[in-house]
Protein backbone atom coordinates (compact mmCIF):
# COMPACT_ATOMS: atom_id res chain seq x y z
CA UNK A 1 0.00 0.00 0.00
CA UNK A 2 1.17 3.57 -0.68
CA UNK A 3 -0.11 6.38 1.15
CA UNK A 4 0.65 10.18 0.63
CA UNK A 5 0.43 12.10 3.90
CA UNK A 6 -0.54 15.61 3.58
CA UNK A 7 0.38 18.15 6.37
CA UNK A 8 1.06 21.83 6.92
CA UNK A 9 3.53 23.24 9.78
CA UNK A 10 2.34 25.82 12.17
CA UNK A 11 4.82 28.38 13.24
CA UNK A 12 5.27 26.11 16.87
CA UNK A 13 5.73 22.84 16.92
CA UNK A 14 2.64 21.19 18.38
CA UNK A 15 0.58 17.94 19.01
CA UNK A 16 -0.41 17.97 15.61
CA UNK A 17 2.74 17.36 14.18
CA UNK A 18 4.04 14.28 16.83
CA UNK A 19 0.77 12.57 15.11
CA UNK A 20 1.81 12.92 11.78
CA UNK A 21 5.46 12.02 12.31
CA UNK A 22 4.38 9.26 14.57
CA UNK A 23 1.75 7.76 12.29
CA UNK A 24 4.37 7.69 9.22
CA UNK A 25 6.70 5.60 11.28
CA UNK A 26 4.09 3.28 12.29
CA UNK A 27 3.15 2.56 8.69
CA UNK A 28 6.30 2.67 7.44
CA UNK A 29 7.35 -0.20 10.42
CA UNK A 30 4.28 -2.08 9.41
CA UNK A 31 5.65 -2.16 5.33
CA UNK A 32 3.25 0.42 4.20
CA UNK A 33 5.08 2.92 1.56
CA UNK A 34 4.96 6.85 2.94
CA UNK A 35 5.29 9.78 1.43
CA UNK A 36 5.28 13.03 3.31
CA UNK A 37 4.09 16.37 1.12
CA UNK A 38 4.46 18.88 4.15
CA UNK A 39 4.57 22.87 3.84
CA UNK A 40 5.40 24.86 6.20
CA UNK A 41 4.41 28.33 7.56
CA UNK A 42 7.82 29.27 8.63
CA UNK A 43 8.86 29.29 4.84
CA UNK A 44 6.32 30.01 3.06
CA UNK A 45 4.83 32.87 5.35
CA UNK A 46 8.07 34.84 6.46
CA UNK A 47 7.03 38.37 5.53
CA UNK A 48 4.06 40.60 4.43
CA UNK A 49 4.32 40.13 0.70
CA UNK A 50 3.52 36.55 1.71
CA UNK A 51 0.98 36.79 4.33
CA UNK A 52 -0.62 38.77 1.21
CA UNK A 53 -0.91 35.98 -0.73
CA UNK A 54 -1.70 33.60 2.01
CA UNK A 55 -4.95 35.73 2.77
CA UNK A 56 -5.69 35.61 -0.91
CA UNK A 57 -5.35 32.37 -2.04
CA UNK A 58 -7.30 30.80 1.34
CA UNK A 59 -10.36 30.33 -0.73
CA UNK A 60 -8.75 27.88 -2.80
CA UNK A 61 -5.27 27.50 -3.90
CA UNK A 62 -4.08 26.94 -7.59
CA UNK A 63 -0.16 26.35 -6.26
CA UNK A 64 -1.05 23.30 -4.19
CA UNK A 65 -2.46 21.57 -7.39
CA UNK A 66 0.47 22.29 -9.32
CA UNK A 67 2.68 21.01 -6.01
CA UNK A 68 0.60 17.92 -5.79
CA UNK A 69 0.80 17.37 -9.87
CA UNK A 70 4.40 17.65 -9.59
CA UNK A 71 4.38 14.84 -6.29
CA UNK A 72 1.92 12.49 -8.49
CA UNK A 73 4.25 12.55 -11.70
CA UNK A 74 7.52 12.10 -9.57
CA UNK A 75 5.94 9.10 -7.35
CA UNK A 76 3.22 7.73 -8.83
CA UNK A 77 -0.57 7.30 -7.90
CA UNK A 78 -1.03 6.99 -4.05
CA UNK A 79 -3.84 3.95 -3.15
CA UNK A 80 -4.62 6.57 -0.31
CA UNK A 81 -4.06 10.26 0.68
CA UNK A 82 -4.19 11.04 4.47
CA UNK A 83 -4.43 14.72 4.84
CA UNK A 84 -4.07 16.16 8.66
CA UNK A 85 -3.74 20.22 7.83
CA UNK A 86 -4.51 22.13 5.05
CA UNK A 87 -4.59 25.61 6.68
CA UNK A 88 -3.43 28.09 6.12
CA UNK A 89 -1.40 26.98 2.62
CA UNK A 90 -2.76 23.82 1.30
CA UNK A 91 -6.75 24.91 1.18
CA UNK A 92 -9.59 22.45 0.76
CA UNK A 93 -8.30 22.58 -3.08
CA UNK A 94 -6.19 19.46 -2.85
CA UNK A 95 -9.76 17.62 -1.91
CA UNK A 96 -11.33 18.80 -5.27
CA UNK A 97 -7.81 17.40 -7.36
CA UNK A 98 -7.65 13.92 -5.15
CA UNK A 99 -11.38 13.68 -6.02
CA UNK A 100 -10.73 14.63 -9.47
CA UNK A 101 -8.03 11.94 -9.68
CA UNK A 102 -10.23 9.01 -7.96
CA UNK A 103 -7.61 8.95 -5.13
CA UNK A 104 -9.44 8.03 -1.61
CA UNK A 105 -9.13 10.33 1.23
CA UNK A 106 -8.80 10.48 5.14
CA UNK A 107 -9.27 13.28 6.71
CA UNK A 108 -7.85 13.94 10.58
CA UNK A 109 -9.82 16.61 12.08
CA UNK A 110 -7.30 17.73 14.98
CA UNK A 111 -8.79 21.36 15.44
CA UNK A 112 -12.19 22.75 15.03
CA UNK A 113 -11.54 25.18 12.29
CA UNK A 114 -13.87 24.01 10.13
CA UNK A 115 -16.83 25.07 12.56
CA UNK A 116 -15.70 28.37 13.60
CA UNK A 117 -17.88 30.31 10.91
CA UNK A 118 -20.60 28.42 12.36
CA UNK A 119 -19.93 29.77 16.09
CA UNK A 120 -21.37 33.07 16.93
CA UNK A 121 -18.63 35.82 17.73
CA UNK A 122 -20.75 36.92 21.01
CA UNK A 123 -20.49 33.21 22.32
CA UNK A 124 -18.93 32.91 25.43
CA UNK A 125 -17.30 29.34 24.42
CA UNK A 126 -16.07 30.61 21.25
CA UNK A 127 -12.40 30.55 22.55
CA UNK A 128 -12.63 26.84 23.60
CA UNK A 129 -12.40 25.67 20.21
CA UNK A 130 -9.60 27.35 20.01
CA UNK A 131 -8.40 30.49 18.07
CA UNK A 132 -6.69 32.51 15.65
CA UNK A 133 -4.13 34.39 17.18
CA UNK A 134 -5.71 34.50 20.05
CA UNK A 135 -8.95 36.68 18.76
CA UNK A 136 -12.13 35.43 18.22
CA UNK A 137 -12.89 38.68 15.86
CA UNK A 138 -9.82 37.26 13.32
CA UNK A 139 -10.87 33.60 13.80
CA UNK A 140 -14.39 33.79 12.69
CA UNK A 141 -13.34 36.20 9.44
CA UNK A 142 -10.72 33.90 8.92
CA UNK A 143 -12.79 31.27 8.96
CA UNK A 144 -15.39 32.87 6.74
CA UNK A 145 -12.93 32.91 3.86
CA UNK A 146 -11.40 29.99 4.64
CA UNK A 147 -14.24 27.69 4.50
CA UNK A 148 -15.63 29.34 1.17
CA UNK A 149 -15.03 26.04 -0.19
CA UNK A 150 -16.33 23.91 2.19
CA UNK A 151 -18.88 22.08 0.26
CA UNK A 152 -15.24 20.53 -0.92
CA UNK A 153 -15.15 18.51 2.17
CA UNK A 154 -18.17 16.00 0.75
CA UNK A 155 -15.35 14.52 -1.37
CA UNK A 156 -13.66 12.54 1.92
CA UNK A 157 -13.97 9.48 2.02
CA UNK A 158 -13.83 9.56 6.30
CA UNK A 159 -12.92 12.14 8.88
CA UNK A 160 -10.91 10.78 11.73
CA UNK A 161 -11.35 12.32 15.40
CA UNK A 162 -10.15 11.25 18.71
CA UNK A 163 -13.27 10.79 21.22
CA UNK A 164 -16.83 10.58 21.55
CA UNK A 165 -16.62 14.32 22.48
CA UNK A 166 -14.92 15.63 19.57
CA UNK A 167 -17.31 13.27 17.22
CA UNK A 168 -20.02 14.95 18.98
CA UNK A 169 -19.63 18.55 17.99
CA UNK A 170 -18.13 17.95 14.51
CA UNK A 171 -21.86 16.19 13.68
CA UNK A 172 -23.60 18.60 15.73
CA UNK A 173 -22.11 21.48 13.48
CA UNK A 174 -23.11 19.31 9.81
CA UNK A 175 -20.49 16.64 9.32
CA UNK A 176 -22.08 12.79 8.33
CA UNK A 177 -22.04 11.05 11.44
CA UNK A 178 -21.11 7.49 9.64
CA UNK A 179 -18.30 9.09 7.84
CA UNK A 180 -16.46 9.62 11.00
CA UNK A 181 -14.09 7.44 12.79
CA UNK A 182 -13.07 7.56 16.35
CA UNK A 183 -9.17 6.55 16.75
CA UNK A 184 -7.43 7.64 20.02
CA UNK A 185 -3.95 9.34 19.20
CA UNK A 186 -0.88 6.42 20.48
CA UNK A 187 2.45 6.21 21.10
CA UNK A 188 5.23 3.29 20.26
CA UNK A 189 5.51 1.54 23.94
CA UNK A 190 8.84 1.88 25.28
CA UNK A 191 8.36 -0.78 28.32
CA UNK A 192 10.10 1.41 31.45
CA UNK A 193 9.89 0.41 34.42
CA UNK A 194 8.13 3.36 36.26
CA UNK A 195 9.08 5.25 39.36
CA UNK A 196 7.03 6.40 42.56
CA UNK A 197 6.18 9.81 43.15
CA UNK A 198 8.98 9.29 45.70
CA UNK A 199 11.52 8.72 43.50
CA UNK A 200 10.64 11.88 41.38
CA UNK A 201 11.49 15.84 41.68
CA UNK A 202 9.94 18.19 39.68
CA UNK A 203 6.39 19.15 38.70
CA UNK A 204 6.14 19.23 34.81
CA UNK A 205 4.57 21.70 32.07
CA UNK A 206 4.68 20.47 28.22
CA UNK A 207 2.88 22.77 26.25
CA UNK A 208 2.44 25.81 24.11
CA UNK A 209 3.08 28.43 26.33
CA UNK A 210 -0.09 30.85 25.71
CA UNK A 211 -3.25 31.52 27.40
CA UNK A 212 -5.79 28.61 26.41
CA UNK A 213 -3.31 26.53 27.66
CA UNK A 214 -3.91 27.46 30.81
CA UNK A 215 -0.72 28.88 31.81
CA UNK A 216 -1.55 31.89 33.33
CA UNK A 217 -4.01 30.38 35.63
CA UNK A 218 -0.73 27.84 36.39
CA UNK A 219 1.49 30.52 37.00
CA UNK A 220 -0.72 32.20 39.46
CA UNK A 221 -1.19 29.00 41.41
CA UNK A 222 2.01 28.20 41.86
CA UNK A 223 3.30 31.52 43.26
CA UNK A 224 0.59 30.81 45.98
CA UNK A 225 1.31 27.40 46.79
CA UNK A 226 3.41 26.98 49.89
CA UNK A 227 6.02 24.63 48.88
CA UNK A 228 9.79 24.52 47.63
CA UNK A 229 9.38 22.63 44.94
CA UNK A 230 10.18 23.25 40.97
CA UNK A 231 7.93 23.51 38.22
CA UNK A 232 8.90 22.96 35.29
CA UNK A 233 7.43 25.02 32.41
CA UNK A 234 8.52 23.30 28.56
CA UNK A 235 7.64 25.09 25.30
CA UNK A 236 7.57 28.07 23.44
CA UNK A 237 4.34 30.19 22.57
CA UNK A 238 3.67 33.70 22.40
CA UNK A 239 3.43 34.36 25.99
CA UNK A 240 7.04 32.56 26.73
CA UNK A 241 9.54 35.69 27.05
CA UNK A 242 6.93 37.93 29.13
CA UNK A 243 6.37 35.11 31.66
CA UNK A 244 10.09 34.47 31.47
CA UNK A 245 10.48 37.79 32.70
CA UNK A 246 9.25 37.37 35.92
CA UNK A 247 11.79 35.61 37.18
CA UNK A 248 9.86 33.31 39.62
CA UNK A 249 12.00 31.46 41.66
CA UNK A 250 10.23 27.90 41.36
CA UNK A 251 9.54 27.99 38.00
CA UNK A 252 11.89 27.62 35.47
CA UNK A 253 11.27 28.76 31.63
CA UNK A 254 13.45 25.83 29.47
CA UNK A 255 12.30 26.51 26.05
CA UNK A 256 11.03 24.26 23.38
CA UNK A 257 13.34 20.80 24.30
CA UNK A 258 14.42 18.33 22.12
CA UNK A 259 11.65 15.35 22.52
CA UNK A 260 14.12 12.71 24.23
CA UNK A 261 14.73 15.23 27.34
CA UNK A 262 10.92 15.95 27.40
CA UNK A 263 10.36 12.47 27.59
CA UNK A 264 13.28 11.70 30.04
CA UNK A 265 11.78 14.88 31.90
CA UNK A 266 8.17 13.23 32.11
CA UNK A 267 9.30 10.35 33.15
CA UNK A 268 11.11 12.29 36.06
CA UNK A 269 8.66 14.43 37.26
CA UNK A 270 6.37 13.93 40.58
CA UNK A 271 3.20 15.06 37.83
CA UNK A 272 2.65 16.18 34.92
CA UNK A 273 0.05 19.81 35.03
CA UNK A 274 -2.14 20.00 31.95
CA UNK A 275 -4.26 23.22 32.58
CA UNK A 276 -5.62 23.48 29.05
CA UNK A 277 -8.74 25.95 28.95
CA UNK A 278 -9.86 25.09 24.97
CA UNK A 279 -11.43 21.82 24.28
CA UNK A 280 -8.47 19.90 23.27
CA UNK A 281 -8.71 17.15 20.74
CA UNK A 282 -6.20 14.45 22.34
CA UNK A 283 -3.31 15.66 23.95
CA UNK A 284 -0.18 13.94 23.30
CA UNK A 285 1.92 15.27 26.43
CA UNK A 286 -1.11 13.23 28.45
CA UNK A 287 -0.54 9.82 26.41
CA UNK A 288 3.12 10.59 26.78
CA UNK A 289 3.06 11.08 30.97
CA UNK A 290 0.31 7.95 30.93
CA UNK A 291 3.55 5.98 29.13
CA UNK A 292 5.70 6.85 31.56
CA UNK A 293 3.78 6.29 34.05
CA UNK A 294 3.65 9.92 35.12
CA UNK A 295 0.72 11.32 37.20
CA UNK A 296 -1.70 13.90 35.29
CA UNK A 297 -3.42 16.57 36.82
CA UNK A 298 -5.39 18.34 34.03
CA UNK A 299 -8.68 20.75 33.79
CA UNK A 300 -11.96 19.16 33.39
CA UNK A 301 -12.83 20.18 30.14
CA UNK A 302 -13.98 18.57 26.63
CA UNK A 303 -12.01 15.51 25.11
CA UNK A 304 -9.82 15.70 28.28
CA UNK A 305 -12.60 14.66 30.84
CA UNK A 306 -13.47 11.62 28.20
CA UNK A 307 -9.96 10.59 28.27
CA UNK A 308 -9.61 10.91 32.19
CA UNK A 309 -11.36 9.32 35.22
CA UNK A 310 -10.98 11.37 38.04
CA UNK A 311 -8.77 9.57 40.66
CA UNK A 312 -8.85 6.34 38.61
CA UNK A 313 -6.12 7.27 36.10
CA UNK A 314 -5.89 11.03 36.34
CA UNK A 315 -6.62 13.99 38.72
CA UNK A 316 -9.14 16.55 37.36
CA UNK A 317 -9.47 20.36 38.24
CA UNK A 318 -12.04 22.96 37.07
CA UNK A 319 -10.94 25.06 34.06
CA UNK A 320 -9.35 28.02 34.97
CA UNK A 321 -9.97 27.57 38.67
CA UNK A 322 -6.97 28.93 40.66
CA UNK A 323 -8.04 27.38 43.76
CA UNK A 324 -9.28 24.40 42.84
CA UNK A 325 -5.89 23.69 41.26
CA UNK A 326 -3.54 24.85 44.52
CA UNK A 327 -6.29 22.48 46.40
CA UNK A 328 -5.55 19.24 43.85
CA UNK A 329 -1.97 20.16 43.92
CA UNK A 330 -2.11 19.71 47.98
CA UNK A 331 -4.34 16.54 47.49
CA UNK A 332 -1.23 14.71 45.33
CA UNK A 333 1.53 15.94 47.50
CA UNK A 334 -0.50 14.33 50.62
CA UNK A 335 -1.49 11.61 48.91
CA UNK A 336 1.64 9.88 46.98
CA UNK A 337 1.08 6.43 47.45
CA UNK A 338 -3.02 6.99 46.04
CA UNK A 339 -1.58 8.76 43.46
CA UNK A 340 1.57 5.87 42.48
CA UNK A 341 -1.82 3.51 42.10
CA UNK A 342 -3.77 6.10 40.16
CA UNK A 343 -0.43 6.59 37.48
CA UNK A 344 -0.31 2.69 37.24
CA UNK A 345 -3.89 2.24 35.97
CA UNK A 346 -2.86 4.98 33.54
CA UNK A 347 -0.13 3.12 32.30
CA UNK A 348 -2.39 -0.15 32.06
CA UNK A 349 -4.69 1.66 30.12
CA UNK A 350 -1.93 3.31 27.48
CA UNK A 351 -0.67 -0.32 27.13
CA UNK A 352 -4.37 -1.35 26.05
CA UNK A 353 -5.61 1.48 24.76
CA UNK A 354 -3.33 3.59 22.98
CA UNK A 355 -0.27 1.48 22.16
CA UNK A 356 1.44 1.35 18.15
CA UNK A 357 -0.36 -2.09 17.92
CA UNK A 358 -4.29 -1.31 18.74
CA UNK A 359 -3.85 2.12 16.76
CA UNK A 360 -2.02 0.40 13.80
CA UNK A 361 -5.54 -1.93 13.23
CA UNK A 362 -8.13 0.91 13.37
CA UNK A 363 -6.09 2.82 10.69
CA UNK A 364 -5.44 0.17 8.08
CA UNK A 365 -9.46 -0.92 8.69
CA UNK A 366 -10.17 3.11 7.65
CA UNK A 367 -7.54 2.86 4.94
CA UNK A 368 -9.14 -0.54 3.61
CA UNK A 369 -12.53 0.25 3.81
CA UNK A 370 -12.18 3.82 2.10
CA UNK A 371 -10.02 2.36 -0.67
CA UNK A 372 -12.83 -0.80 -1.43
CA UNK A 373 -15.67 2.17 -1.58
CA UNK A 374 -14.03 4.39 -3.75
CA UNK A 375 -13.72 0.61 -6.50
CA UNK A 376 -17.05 0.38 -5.97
């Protein structure tokens, strides 16, 4: 089987991309043929001239065909095209030339762009499916132009997503409930053996470092909380050098690290904080600390609360809530061996839920079953 992979960089380095890069090595471990077609904002997007021309070819985009003709004459005919981003360069364009070629398509619907036009600007859970830039005003006009060409999505085959949640809302705002697929995100397993809370130091923070990701709230709560001991706080984000500023003598700003020293990091740490205040699809940084076998405090909010039972295999605070958090915090710190048991059933449950092996069967099943429709 071939498969072309179709993805387009942010400017940060996010969740979005570990999927793609860790779903092409699963294939390609598993014999399937890859090839990765990726653009990227950083060099395509690097000054006005080309924001420009970003802006004005979002409708639909006549230099991704010709990129894509060039890809099919160089490699041949993919049996299947997985696309995971096609904003802001690609456009929903490259749905109307797969179609137009009989190529089948999967479609992984990791954000909620595609509903924002539908989402009222005086909503006050706009923001929680995320936004442009940080405005709701430039999200929903973006949006607007964006998904011009909408009507373009009826030509995938099936739209991936990553929980009952997520499936939820996408059908809620128009999209064919039986052409949607619910696969979890995964990781390879890497078989550690896993420390007590005992054992570890630090408190961790993986993320984007920007407001829906609840890092102001986290900052705040940690200056409050009575203790000695060091968080953490891994990424870079818009908000990264004014926070770094502060000069808080717990927490420690380390910048975007290299994903081995994350991981060894997570698998160091007392718990992992995941204060997210959007409604996240499936975060990776949780999948990588249930691995590890690394505690996970997060907010209580969209796919998150589907992925986590409180005090089963996760600890769960309210969105936002300051003291809520500094009171969960307290509840681990007094509560370590509770907590050991709670990070082992999260560990049990990556190793049956979200491993390379159970992932690897509910892909090839979407692959196989959109490639047999589109013969028929």
């Amino acid at each position: 089987m071939k498969i072309f992979q179709i993805h387009n960089y942010y400017k940060y380095y996010g969740g979005e991309d570990t999927v793609v890069n860790e779903e092409a090595n699963l294939l390609k471990s598993n014999k399937i043929e890859v090839f990765q077609i990726f653009r990227e904002n950083k060099l395509e997007i690097s000054n006005f001239a080309q924001t420009l021309n970003t802006l004005k070819n979002l409708r639909y985009s006549k230099k991704s065909i010709e990129i894509l003709k060039k890809y099919l004459s160089r490699y041949g005919r993919p049996d299947l095209v997985h696309i995971h981003n096609v904003f802001p360069l690609w456009t929903y364009s490259i749905l109307e030339f797969f179609k137009n070629e009989n190529i089948p398509m999967v479609l992984t619907l990791h954000n909620y762009r595609i509903i924002w036009e539908k989402l009222s600007i005086f909503d006050k859970d706009f923001r929680k499916f995320g936004t442009y830039k940080n405005s709701i005003i430039q999200s929903y006009l973006i949006s607007k132009i964006f998904n011009l060409r909408k009507d373009l999505l009826k030509n995938v085959d099936f739209f991936v997503t990553h929980t009952n949640f997520t499936k939820e809302i996408f059908v809620r705002y128009g999209l064919e409930s039986s052409k949607i697929k619910i696969i979890p995100n995964f990781l390879p397993n890497l078989n550690k053996k896993i420390k007590t809370i005992e054992q570890k130091k630090n408190v961790l923070f993986a993320s984007r470092i920007s407001k829906d990701k609840g890092i102001l709230t986290l900052i705040k709560a940690w200056r409050l909380l009575d203790n000695d001991i060091d968080l953490d706080v891994c990424g870079e984000g818009p908000l990264l050098d004014k926070l770094n500023k502060l000069n808080d003598k717990n927490i420690k700003f380390l910048g975007n690290l290299p994903k081995n020293e994350i991981r060894d990091k997570l698998h160091n740490s007392r718990f992992l904080i995941f204060p997210s205040e959007w409604y996240e699809s499936f975060p990776m940084t949780i999948l990588e600390a249930f691995r590890e076998g690394t505690l996970v405090l997060a907010s209580n909010i969209g796919s998150i609360k589907s992925i986590i039972k409180d005090k089963y295999n996760g600890i769960l605070f309210e969105p936002g809530n300051t003291s809520d958090l500094i009171d969960k915090v307290k509840w681990i710190l007094n509560n370590q061996r509770e907590c050991d048991q709670i990070a082992l059933n999260a560990n049990n449950e990556f190793n049956h839920k979200y491993s390379s092996e159970v992932n690897y069967k509910q892909l090839i099943d979407v692959y196989e079953k959109a490639i047999k429709d589109n013969e028929n």
